[in-house]
Protein backbone atom coordinates (compact mmCIF):
# COMPACT_ATOMS: atom_id res chain seq x y z
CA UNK A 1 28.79 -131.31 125.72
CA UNK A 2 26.76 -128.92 127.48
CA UNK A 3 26.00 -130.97 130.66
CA UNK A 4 29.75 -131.46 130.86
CA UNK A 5 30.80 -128.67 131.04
CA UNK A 6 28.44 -127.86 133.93
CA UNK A 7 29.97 -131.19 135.57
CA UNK A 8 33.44 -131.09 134.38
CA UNK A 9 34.86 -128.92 137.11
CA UNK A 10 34.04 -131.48 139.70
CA UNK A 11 36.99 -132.81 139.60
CA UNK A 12 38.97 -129.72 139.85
CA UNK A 13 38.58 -128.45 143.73
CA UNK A 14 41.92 -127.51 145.43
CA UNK A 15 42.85 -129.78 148.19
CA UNK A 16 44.74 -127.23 149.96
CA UNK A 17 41.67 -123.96 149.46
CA UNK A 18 38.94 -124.42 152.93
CA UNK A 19 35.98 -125.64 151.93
CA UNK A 20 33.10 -122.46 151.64
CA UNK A 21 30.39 -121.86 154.07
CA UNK A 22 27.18 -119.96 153.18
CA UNK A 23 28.72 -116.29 154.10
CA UNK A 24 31.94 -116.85 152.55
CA UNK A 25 30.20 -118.63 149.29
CA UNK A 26 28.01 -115.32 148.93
CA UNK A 27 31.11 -112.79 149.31
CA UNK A 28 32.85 -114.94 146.51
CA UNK A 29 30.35 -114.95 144.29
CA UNK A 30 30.08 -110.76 144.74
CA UNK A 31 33.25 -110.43 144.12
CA UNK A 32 33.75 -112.89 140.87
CA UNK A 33 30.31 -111.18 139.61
CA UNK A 34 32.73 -107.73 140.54
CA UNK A 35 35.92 -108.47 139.34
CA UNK A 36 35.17 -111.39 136.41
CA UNK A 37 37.55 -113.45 137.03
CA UNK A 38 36.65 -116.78 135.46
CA UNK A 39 38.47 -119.44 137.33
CA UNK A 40 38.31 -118.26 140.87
CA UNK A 41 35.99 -119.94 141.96
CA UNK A 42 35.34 -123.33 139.92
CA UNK A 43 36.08 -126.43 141.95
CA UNK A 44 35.85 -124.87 145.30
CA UNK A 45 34.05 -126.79 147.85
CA UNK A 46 31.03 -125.36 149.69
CA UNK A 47 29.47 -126.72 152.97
CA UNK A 48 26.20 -124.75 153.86
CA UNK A 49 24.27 -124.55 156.68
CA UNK A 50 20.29 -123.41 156.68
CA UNK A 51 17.87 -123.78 159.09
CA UNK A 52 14.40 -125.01 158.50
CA UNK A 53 12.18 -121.96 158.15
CA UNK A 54 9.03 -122.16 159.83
CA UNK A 55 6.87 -122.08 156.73
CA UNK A 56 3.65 -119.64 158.05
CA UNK A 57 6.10 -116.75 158.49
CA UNK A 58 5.27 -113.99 155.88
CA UNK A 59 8.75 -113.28 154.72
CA UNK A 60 10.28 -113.37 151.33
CA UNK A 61 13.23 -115.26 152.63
CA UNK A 62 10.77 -117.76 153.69
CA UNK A 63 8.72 -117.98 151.01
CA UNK A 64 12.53 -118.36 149.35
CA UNK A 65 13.80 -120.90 151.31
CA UNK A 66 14.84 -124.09 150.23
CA UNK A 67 13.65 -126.19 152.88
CA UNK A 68 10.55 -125.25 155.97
CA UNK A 69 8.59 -126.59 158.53
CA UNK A 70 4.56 -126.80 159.60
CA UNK A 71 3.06 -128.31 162.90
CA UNK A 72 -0.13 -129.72 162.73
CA UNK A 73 -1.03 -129.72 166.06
CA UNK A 74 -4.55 -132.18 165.55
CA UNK A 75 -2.40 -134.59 164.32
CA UNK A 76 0.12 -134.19 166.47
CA UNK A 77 2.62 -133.73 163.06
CA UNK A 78 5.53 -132.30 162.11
CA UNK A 79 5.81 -131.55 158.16
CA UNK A 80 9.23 -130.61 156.38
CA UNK A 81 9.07 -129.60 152.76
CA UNK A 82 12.03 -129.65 150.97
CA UNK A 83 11.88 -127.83 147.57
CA UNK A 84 14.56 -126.60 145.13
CA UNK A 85 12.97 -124.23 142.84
CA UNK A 86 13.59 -123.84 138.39
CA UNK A 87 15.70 -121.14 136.93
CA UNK A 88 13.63 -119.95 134.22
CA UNK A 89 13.12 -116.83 132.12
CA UNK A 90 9.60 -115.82 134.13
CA UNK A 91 11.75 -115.82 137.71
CA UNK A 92 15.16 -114.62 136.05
CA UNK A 93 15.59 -111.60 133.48
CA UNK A 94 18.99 -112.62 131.78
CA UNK A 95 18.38 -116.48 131.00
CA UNK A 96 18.65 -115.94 127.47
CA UNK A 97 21.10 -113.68 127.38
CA UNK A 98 23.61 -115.59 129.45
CA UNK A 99 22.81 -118.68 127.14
CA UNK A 100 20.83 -120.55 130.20
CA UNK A 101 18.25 -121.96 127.78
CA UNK A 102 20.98 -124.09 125.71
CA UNK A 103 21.66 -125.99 128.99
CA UNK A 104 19.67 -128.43 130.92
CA UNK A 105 17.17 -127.10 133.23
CA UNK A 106 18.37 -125.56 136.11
CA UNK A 107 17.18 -126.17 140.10
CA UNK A 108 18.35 -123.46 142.38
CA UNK A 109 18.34 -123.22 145.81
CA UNK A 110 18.47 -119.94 147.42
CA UNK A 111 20.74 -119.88 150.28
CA UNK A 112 21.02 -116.40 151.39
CA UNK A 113 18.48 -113.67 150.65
CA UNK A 114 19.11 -110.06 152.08
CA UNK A 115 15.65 -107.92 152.03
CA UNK A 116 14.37 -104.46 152.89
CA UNK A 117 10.71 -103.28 152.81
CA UNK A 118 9.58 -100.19 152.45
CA UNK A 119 6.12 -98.60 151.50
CA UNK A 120 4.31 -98.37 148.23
CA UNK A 121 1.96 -95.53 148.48
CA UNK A 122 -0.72 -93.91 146.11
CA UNK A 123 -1.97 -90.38 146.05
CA UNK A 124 -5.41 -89.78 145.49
CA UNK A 125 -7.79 -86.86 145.53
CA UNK A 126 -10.61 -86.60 147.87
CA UNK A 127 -13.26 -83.52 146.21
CA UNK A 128 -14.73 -81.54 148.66
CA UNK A 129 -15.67 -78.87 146.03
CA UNK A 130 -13.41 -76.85 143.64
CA UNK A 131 -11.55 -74.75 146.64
CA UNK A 132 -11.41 -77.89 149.18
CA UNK A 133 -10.11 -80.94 147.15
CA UNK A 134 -7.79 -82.81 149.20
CA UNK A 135 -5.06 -84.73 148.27
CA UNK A 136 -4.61 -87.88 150.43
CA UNK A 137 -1.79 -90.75 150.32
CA UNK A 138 -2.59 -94.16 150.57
CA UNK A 139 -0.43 -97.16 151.10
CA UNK A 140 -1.26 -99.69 148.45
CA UNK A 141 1.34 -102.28 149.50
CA UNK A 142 5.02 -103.34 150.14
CA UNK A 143 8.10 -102.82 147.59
CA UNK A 144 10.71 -105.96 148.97
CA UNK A 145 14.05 -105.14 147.21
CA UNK A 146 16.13 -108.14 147.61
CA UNK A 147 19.22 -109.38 146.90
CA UNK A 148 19.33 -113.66 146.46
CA UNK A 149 22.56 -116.26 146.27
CA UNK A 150 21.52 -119.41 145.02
CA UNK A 151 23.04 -122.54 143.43
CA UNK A 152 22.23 -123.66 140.50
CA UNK A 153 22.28 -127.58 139.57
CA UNK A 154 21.64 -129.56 136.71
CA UNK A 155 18.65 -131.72 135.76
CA UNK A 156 19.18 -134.69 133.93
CA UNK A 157 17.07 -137.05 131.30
CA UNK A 158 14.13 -137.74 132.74
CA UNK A 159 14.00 -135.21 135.49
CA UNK A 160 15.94 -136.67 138.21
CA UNK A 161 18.70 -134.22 139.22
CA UNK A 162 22.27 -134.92 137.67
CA UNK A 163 23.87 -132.72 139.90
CA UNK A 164 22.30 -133.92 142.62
CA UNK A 165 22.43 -137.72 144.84
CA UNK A 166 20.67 -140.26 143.65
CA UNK A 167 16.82 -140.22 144.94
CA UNK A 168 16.95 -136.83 145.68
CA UNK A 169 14.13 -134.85 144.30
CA UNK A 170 13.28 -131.21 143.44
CA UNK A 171 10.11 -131.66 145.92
CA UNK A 172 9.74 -133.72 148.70
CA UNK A 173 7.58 -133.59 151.86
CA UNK A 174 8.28 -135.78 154.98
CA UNK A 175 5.98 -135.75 158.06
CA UNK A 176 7.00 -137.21 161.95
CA UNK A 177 4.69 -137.68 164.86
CA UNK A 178 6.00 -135.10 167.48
CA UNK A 179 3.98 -134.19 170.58
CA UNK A 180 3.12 -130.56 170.81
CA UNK A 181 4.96 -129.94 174.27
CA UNK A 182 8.32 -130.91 171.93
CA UNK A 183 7.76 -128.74 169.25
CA UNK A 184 9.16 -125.76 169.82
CA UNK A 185 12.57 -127.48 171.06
CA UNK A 186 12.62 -129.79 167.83
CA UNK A 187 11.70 -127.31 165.11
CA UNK A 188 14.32 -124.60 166.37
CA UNK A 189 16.81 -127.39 165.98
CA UNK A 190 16.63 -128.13 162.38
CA UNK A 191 19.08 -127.36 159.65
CA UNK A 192 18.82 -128.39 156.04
CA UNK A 193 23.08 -128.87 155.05
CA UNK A 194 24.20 -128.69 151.96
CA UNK A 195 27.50 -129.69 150.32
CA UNK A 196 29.43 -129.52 146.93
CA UNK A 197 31.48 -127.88 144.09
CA UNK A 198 31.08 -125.08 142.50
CA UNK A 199 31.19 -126.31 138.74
CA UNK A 200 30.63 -123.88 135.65
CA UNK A 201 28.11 -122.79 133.20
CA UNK A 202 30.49 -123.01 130.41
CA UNK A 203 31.32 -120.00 128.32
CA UNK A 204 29.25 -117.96 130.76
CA UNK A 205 31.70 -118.63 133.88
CA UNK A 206 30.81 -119.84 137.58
CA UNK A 207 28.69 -117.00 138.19
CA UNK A 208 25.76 -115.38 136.59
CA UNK A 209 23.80 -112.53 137.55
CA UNK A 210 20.46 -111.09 136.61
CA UNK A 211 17.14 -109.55 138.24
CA UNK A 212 13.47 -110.24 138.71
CA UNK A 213 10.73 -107.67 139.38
CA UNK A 214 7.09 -109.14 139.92
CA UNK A 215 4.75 -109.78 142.75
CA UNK A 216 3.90 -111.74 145.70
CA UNK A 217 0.17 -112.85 145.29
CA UNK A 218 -0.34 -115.72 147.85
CA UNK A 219 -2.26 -115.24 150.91
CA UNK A 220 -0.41 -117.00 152.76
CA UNK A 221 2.78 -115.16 152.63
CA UNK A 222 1.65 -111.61 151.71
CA UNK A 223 -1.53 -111.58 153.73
CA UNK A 224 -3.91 -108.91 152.47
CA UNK A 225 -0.98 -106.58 151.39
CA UNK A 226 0.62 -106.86 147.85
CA UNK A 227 4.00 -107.63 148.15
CA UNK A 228 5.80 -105.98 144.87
CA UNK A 229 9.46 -107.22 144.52
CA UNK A 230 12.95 -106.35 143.05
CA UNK A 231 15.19 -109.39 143.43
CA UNK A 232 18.94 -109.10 141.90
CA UNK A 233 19.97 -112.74 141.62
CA UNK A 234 23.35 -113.95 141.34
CA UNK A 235 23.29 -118.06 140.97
CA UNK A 236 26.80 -120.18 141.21
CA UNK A 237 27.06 -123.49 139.01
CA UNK A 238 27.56 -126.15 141.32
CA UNK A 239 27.39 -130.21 141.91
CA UNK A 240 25.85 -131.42 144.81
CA UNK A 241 27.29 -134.58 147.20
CA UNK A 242 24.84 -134.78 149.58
CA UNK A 243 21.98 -133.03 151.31
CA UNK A 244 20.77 -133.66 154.93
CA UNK A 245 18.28 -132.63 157.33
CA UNK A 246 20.03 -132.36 160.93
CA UNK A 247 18.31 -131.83 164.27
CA UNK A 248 19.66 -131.75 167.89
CA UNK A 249 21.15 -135.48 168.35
CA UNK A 250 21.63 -136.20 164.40
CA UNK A 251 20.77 -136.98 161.25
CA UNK A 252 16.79 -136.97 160.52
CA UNK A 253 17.26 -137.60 156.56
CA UNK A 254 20.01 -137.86 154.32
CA UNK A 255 20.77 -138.47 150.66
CA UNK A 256 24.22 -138.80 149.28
CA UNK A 257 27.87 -138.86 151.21
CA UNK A 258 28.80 -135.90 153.38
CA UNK A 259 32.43 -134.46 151.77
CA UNK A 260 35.07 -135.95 153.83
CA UNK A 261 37.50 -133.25 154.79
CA UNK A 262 34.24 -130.93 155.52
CA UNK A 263 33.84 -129.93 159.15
CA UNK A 264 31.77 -131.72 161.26
């Protein structure tokens, strides 16, 4: 019973509403999260665009997106991880509370994240004798305060994902032999396209909303400076029809069937 009612809306999308891009997904979700108006927008159909992050940039919207790209320029390879991360209560404050943990697991992918950075610092006191202490600041790291849109989609028995086309995956990796001279013109072509319905979480509506406070820790994305962050999440039940990597020319991969009234 739950599953269905995180599928049952599928079926509901209004032939006559336009189908959602990323920008006008993420002001819709605002304002149902504002307003809490159940029904607004179950069954609306989404079409979202992303491009392929390049994967060494030290960015939180990086490090959050859904899909990114490596070169390995000794073996002349281009890499493109695609990875839809797990709701769960140690990345999202309200899971219980919102009754998350009564459905099935939960995928999300994050498809806008709006960040600002500003300075952590420490003060500290230098002696230099009872009448000359000194008291110095020190900047210990980075506070990110974000704010994340993300969908949120099913998983079924067995862990493929319900909501999801068949062979689809919540982690996949593809590499292509691309000389290094093509690159740059290849890479800044790629999009990662996503399309669907918004569904519902049952009692809990289309929309739910939460926080998560924690740190960055990996090298590779903070560097040598901590990275302490304050994400407010908002995630949007949805169904997924098909998911596609695009580059200049066409289609590199593709699972499931594109909606057919979405634009081209």
């Amino acid at each position: 019973m739950l599953f269905a009612a995180l599928m049952v809306s599928a079926g509901l999308a209004s032939i006559d509403a336009p189908t959602l891009d990323g920008n006008a997904l993420a002001v819709a979700i605002r304002e149902q999260n504002q307003t809490g108006a159940a029904a607004v927008l179950e069954g609306r159909r989404f079409r979202i665009e992303l491009p392929v992050a390049w994967g060494k940039a030290r960015k939180v919207p990086t490090f959050k997106s859904p899909a990114v790209w490596r070169y390995d320029a000794g073996a002349r390879t281009l890499e493109i991880a695609i990875g839809f991360g797990q709701i769960s209560p140690l990345n999202y404050d309200k899971f219980d509370a919102q009754g998350l943990a009564a459905l099935p697991p939960l995928q999300t992918a994050f498809f806008a994240v709006n960040e600002s950075k500003s300075p952590v610092h420490v003060a500290a006191v230098n002696s230099g004798g009872s009448n000359n202490d000194q008291i110095r600041s020190y900047t210990l790291g980075v506070r990110s305060s974000t704010l994340s849109y993300g969908l949120a989609i099913p998983l079924g028995e067995g862990g493929e994902i319900a909501g999801m086309p068949k062979d689809f995956k919540p982690l996949m990796v593809y590499r292509a032999r691309v000389d290094a001279r093509q690159i740059r013109e290849v890479a800044s072509n790629l999009k990662l396209v996503i399309e669907g319905d918004v569904t519902s979480f049952g009692s809990a509506g289309s929309v739910v909303c939460g926080r998560f406070d924690g740190g960055v820790e990996a090298a590779e994305i903070s560097g040598t400076t901590a990275i302490l962050m304050a994400d407010r999440q908002c995630f949007v039940a949805a169904t997924i029809h098909s998911v596609t990597i695009a580059g200049k020319g066409g289609h590199y991969l593709q699972w499931g069937e594109p909606l057919p009234d979405a634009a081209p």
